[in-house]
PDB file of N, CA and C in Angstrom:
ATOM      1  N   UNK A   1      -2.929  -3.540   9.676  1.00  0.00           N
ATOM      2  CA  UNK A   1      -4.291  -3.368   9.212  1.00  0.00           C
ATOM      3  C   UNK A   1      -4.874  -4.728   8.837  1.00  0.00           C
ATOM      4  N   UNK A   2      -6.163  -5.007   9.241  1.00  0.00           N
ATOM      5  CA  UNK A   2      -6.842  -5.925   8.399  1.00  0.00           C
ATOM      6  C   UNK A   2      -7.038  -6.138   7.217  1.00  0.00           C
ATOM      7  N   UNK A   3      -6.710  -7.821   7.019  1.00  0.00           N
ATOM      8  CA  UNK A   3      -7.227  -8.027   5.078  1.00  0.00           C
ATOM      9  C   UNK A   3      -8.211  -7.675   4.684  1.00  0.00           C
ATOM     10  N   UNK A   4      -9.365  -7.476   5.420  1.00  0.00           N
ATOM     11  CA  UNK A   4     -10.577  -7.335   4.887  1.00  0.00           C
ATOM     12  C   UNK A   4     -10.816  -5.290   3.859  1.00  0.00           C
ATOM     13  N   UNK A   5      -9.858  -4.839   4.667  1.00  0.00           N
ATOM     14  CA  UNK A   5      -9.553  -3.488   3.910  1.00  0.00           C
ATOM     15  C   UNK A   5      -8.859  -3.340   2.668  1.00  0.00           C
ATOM     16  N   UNK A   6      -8.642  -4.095   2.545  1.00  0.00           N
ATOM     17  CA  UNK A   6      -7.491  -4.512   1.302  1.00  0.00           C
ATOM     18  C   UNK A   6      -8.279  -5.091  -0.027  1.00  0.00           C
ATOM     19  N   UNK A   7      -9.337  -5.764   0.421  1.00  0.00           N
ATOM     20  CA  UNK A   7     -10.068  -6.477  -0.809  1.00  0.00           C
ATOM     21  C   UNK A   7     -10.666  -6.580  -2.095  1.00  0.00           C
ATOM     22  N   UNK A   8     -11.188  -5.159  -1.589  1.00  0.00           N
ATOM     23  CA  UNK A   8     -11.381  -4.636  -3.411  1.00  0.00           C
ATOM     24  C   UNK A   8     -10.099  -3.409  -4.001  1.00  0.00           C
ATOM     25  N   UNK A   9      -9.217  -3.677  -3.333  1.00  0.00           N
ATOM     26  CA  UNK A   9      -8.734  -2.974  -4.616  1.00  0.00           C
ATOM     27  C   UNK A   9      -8.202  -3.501  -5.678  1.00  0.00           C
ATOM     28  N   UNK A  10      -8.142  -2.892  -6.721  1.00  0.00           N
ATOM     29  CA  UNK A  10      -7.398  -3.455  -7.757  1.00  0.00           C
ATOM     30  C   UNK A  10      -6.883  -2.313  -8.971  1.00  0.00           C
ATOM     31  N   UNK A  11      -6.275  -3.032  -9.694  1.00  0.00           N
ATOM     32  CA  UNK A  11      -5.227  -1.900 -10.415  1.00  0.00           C
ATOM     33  C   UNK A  11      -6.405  -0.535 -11.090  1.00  0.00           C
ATOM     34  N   UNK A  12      -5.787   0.317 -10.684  1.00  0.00           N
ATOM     35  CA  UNK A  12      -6.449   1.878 -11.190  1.00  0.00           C
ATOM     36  C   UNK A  12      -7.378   2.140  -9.739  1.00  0.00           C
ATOM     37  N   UNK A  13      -7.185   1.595  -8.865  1.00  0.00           N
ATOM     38  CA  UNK A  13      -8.251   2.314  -7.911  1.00  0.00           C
ATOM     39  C   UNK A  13      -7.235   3.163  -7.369  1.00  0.00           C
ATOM     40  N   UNK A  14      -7.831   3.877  -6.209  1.00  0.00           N
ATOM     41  CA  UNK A  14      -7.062   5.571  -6.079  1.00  0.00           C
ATOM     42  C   UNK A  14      -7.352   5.226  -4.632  1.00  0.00           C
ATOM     43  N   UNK A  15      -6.216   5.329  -3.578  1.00  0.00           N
ATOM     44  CA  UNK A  15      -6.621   5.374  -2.259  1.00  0.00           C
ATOM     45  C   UNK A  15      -5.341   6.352  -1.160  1.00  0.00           C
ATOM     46  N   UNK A  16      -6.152   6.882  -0.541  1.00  0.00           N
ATOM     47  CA  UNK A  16      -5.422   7.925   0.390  1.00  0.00           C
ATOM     48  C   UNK A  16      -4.780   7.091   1.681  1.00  0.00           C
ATOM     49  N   UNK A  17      -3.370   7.011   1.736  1.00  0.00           N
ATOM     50  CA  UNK A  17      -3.080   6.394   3.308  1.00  0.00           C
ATOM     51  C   UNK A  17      -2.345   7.478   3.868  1.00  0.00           C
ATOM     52  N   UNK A  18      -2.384   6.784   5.197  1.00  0.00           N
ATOM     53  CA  UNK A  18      -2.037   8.025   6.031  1.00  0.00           C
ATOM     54  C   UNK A  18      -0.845   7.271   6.904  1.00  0.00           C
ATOM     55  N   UNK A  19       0.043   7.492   7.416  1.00  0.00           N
ATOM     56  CA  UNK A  19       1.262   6.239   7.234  1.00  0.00           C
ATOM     57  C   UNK A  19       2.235   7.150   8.290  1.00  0.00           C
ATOM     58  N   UNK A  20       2.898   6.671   9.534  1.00  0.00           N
ATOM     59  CA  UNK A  20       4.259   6.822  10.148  1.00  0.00           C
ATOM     60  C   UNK A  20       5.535   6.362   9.699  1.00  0.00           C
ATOM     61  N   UNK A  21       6.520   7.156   9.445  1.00  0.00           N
ATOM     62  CA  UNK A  21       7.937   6.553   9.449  1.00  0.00           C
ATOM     63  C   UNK A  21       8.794   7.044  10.057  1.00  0.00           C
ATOM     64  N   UNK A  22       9.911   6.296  10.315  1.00  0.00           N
ATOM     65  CA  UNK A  22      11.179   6.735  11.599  1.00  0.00           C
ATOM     66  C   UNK A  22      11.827   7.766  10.408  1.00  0.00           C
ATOM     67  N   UNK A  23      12.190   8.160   9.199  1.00  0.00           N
ATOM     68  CA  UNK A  23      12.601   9.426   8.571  1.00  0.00           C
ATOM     69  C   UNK A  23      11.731  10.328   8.355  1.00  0.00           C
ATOM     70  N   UNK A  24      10.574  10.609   8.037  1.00  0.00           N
ATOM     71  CA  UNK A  24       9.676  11.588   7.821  1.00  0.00           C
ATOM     72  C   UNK A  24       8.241  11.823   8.451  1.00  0.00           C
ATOM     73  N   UNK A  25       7.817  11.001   9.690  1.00  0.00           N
ATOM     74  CA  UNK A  25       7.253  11.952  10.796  1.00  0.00           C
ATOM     75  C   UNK A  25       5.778  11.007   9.713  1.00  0.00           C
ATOM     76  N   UNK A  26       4.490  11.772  10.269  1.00  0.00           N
ATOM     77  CA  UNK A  26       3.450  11.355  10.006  1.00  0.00           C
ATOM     78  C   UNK A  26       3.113  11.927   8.411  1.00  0.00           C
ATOM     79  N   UNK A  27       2.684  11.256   7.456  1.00  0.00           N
ATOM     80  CA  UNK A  27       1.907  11.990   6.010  1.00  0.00           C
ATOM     81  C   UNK A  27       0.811  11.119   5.525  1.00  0.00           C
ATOM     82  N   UNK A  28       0.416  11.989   4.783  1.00  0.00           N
ATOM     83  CA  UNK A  28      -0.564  11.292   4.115  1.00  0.00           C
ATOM     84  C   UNK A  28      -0.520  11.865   2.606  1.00  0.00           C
ATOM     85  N   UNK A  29      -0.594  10.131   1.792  1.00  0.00           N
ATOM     86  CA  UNK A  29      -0.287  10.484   0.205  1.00  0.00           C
ATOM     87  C   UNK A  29      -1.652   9.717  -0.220  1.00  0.00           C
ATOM     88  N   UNK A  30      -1.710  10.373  -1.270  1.00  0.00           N
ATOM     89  CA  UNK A  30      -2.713   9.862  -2.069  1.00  0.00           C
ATOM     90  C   UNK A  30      -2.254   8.808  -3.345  1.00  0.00           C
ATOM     91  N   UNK A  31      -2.258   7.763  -3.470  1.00  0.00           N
ATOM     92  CA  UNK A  31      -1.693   6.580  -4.457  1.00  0.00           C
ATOM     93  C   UNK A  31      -2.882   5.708  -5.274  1.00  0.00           C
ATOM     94  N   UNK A  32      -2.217   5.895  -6.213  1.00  0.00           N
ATOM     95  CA  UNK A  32      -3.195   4.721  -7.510  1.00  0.00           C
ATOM     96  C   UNK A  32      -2.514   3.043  -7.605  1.00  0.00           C
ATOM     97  N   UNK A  33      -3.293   2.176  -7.134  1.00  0.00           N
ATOM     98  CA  UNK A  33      -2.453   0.583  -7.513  1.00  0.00           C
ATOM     99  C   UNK A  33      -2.229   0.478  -9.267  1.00  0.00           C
ATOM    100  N   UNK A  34      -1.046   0.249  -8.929  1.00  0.00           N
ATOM    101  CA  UNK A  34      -0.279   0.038 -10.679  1.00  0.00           C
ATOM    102  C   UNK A  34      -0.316  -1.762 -10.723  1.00  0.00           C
ATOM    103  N   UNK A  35      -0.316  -2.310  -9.887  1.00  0.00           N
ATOM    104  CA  UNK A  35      -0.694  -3.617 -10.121  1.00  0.00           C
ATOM    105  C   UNK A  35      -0.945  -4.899  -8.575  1.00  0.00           C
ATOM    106  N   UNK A  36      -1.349  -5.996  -8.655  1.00  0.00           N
ATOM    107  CA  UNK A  36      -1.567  -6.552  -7.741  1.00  0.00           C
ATOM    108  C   UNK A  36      -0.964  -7.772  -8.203  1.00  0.00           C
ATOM    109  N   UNK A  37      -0.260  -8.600  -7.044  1.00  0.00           N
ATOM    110  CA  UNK A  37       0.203 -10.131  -7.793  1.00  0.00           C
ATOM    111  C   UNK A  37       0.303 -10.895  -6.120  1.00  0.00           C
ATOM    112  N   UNK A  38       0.660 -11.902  -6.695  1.00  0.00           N
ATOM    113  CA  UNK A  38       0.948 -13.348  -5.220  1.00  0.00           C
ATOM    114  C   UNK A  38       2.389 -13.074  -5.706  1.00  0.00           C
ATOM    115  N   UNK A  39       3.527 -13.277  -4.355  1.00  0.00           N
ATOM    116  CA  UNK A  39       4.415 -13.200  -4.692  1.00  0.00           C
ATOM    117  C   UNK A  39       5.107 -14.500  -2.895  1.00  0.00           C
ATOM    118  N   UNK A  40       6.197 -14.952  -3.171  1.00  0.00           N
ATOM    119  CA  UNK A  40       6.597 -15.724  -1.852  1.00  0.00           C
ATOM    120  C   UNK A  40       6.129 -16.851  -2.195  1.00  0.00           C
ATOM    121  N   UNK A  41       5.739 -18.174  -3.392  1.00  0.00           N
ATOM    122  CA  UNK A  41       5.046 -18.761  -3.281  1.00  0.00           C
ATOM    123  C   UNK A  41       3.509 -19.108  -3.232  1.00  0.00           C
ATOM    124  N   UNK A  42       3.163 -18.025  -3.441  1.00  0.00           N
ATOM    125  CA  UNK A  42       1.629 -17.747  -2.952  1.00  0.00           C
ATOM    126  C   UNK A  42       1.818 -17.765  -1.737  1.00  0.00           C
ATOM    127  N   UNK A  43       2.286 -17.182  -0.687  1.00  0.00           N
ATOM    128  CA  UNK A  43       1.871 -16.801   0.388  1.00  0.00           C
ATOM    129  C   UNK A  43       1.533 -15.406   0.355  1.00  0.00           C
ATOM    130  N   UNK A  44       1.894 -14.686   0.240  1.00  0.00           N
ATOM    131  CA  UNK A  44       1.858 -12.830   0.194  1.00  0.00           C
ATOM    132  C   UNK A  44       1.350 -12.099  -0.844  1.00  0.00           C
ATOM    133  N   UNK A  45       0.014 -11.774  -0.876  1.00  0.00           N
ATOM    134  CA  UNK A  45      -0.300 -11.253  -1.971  1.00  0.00           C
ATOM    135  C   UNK A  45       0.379  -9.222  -1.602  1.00  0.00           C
ATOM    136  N   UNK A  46       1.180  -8.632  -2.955  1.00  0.00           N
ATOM    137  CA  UNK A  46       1.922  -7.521  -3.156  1.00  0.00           C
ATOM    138  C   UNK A  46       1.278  -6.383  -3.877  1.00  0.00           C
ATOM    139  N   UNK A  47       0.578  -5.364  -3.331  1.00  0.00           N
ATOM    140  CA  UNK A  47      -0.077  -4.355  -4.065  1.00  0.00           C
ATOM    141  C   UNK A  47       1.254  -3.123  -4.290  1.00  0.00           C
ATOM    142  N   UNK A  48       1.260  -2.923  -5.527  1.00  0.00           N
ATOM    143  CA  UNK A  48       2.267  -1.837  -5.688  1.00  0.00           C
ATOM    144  C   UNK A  48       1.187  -0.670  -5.932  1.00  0.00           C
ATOM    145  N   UNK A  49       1.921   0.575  -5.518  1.00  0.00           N
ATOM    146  CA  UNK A  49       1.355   1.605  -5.587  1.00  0.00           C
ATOM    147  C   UNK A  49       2.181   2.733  -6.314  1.00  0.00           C
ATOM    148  N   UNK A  50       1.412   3.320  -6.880  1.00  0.00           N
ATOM    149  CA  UNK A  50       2.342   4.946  -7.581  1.00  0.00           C
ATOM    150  C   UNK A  50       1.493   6.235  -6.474  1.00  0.00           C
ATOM    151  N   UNK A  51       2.574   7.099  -6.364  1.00  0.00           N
ATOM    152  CA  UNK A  51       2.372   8.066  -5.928  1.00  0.00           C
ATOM    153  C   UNK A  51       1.328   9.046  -6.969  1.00  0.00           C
ATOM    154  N   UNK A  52       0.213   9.791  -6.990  1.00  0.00           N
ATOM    155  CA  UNK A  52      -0.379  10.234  -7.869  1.00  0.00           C
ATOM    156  C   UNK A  52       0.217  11.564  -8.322  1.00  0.00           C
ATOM    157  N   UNK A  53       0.991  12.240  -7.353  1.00  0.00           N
ATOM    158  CA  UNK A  53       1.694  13.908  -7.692  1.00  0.00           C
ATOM    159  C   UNK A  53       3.012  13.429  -8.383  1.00  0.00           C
ATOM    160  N   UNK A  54       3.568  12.485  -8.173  1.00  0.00           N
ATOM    161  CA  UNK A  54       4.597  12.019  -8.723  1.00  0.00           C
ATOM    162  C   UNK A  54       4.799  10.399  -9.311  1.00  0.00           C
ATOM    163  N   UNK A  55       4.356  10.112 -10.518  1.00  0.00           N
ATOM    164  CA  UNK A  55       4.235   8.674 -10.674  1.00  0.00           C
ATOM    165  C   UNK A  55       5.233   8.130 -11.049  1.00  0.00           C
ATOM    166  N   UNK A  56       6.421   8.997 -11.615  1.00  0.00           N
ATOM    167  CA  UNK A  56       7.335   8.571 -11.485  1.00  0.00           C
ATOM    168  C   UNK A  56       8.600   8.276 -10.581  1.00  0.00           C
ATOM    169  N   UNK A  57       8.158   8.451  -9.674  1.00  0.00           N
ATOM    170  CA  UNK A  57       9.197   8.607  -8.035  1.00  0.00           C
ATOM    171  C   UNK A  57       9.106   7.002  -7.824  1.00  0.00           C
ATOM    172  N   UNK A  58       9.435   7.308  -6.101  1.00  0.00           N
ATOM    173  CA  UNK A  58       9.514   6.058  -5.719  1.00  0.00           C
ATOM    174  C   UNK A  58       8.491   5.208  -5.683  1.00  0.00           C
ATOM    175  N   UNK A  59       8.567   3.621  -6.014  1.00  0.00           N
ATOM    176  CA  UNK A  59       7.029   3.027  -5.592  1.00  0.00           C
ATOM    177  C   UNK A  59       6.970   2.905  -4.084  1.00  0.00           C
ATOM    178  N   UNK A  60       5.371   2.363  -3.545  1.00  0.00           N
ATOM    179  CA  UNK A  60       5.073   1.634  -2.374  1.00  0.00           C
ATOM    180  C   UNK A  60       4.382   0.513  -2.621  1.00  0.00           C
ATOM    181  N   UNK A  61       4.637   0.336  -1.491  1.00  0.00           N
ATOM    182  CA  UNK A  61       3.912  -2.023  -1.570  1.00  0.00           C
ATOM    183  C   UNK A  61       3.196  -2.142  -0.351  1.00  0.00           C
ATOM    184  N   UNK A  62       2.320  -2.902  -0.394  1.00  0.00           N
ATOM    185  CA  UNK A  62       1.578  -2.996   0.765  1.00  0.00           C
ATOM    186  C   UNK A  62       1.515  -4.867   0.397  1.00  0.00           C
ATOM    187  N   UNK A  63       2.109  -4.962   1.876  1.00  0.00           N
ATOM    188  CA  UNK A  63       2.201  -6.514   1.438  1.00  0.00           C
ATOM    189  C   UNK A  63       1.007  -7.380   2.559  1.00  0.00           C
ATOM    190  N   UNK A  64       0.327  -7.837   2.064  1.00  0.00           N
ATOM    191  CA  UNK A  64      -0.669  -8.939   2.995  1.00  0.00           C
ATOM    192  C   UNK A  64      -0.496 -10.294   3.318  1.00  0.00           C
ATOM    193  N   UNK A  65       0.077 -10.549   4.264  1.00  0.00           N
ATOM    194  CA  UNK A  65       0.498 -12.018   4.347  1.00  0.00           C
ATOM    195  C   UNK A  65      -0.798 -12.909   4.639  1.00  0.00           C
ATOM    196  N   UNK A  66      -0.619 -14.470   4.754  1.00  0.00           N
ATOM    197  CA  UNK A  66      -1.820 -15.155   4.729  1.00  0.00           C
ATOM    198  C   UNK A  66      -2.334 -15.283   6.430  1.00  0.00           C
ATOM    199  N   UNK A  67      -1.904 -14.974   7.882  1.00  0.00           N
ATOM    200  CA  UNK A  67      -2.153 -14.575   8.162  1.00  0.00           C
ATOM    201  C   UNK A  67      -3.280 -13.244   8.588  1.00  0.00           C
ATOM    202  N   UNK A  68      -3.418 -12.680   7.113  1.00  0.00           N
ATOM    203  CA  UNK A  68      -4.258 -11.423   7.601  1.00  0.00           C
ATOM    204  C   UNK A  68      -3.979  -9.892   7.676  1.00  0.00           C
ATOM    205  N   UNK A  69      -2.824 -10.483   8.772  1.00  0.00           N
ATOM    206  CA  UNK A  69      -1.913  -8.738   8.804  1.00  0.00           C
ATOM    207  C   UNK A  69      -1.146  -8.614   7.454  1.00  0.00           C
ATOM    208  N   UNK A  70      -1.440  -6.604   7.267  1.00  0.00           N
ATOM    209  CA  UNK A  70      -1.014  -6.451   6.260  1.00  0.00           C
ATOM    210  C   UNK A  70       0.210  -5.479   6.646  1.00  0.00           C
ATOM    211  N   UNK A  71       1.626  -5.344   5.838  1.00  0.00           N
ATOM    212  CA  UNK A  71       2.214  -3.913   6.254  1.00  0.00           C
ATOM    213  C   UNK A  71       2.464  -3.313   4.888  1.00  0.00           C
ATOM    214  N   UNK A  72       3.190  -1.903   4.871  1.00  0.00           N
ATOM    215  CA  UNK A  72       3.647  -1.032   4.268  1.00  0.00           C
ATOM    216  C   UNK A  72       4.887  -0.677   3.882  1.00  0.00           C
ATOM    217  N   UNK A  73       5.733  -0.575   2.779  1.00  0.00           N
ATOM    218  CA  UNK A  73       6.554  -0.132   2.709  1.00  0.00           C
ATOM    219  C   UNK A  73       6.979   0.994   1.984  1.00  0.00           C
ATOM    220  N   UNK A  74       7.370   1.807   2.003  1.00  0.00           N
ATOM    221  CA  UNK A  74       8.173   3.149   0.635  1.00  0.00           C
ATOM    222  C   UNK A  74       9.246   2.858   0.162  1.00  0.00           C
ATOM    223  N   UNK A  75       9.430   2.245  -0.835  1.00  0.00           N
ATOM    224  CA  UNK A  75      10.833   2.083  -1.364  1.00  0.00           C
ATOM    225  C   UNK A  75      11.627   0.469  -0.860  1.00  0.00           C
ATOM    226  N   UNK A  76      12.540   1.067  -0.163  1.00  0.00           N
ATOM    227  CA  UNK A  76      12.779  -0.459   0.872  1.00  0.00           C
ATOM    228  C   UNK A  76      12.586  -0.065   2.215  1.00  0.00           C
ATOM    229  N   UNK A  77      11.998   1.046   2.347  1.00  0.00           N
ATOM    230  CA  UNK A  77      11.761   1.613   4.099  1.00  0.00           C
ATOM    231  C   UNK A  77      10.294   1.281   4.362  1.00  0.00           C
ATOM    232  N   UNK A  78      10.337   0.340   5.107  1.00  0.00           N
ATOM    233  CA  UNK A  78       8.663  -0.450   6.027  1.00  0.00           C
ATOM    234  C   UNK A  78       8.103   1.171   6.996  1.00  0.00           C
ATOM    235  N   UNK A  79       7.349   1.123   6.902  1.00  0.00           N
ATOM    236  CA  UNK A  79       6.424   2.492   7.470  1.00  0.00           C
ATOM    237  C   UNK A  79       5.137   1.248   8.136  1.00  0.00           C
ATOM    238  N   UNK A  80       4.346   2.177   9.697  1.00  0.00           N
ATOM    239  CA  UNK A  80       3.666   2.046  10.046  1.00  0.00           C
ATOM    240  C   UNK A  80       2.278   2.466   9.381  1.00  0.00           C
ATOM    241  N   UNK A  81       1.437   1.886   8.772  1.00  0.00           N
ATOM    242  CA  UNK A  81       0.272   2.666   8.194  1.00  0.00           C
ATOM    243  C   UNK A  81      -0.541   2.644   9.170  1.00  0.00           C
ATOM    244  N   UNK A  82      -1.149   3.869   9.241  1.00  0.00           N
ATOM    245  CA  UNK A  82      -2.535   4.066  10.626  1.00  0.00           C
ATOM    246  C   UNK A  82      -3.617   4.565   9.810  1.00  0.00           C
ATOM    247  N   UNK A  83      -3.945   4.903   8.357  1.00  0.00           N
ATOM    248  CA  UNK A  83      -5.424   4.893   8.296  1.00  0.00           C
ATOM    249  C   UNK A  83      -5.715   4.817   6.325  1.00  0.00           C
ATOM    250  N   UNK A  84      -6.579   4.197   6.113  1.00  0.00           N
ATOM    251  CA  UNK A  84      -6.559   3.721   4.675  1.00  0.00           C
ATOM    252  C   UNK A  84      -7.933   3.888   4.476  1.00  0.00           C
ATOM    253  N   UNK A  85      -7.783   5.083   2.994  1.00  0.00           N
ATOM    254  CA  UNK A  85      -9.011   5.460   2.745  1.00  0.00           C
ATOM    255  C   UNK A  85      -9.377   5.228   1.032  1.00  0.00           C
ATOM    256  N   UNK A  86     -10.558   4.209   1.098  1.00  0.00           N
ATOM    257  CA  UNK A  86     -10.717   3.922  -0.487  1.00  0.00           C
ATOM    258  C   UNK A  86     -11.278   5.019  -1.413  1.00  0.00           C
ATOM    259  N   UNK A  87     -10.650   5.880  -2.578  1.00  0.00           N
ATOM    260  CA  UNK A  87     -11.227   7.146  -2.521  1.00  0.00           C
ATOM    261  C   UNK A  87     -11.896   6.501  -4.251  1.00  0.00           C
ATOM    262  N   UNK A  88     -11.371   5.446  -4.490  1.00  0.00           N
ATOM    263  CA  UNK A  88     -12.137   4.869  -6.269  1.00  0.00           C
ATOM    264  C   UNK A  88     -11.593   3.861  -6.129  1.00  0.00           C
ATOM    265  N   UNK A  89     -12.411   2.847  -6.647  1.00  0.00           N
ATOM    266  CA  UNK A  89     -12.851   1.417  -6.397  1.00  0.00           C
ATOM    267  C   UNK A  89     -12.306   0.934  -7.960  1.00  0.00           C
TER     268      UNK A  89
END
């Protein structure tokens, strides 16, 4: 995904992704950012996410490298994300 989708969020916004993985097939969760930081040096800025039905489960990260491209992960399992929806800013 593009950085430019990524830009306003920040901690407490609420956004729906919709995401592929090689264990569990296509879903879509709805997640609140619990925080945002630079991490790698300042190369990679790291959005952590909480699950909203379960905030205490596993986290996700959506990592944006300086490059541009951004990816996804659940836990330590990288997932394909295919659609990101800002639902609170």
């Amino acid at each position: 995904m593009d950085k430019s989708k990524f830009k306003g969020l920040k901690k407490g916004s609420i956004v729906e992704i919709t995401y592929k993985s090689v264990m569990g097939g296509n879903k879509t969760n709805t997640y609140i950012v619990s925080s945002r930081n630079l991490v790698n040096k300042k190369r990679v800025d790291k959005i952590t996410l909480k699950n909203v039905k379960n905030l205490q489960g596993v986290k996700s990260f959506i990592y944006i490298r300086q490059n541009g491209k951004g990816g996804m992960a659940v836990g330590d399992m990288g997932v394909h994300m295919t659609k990101l929806k800002v639902i609170k800013k």
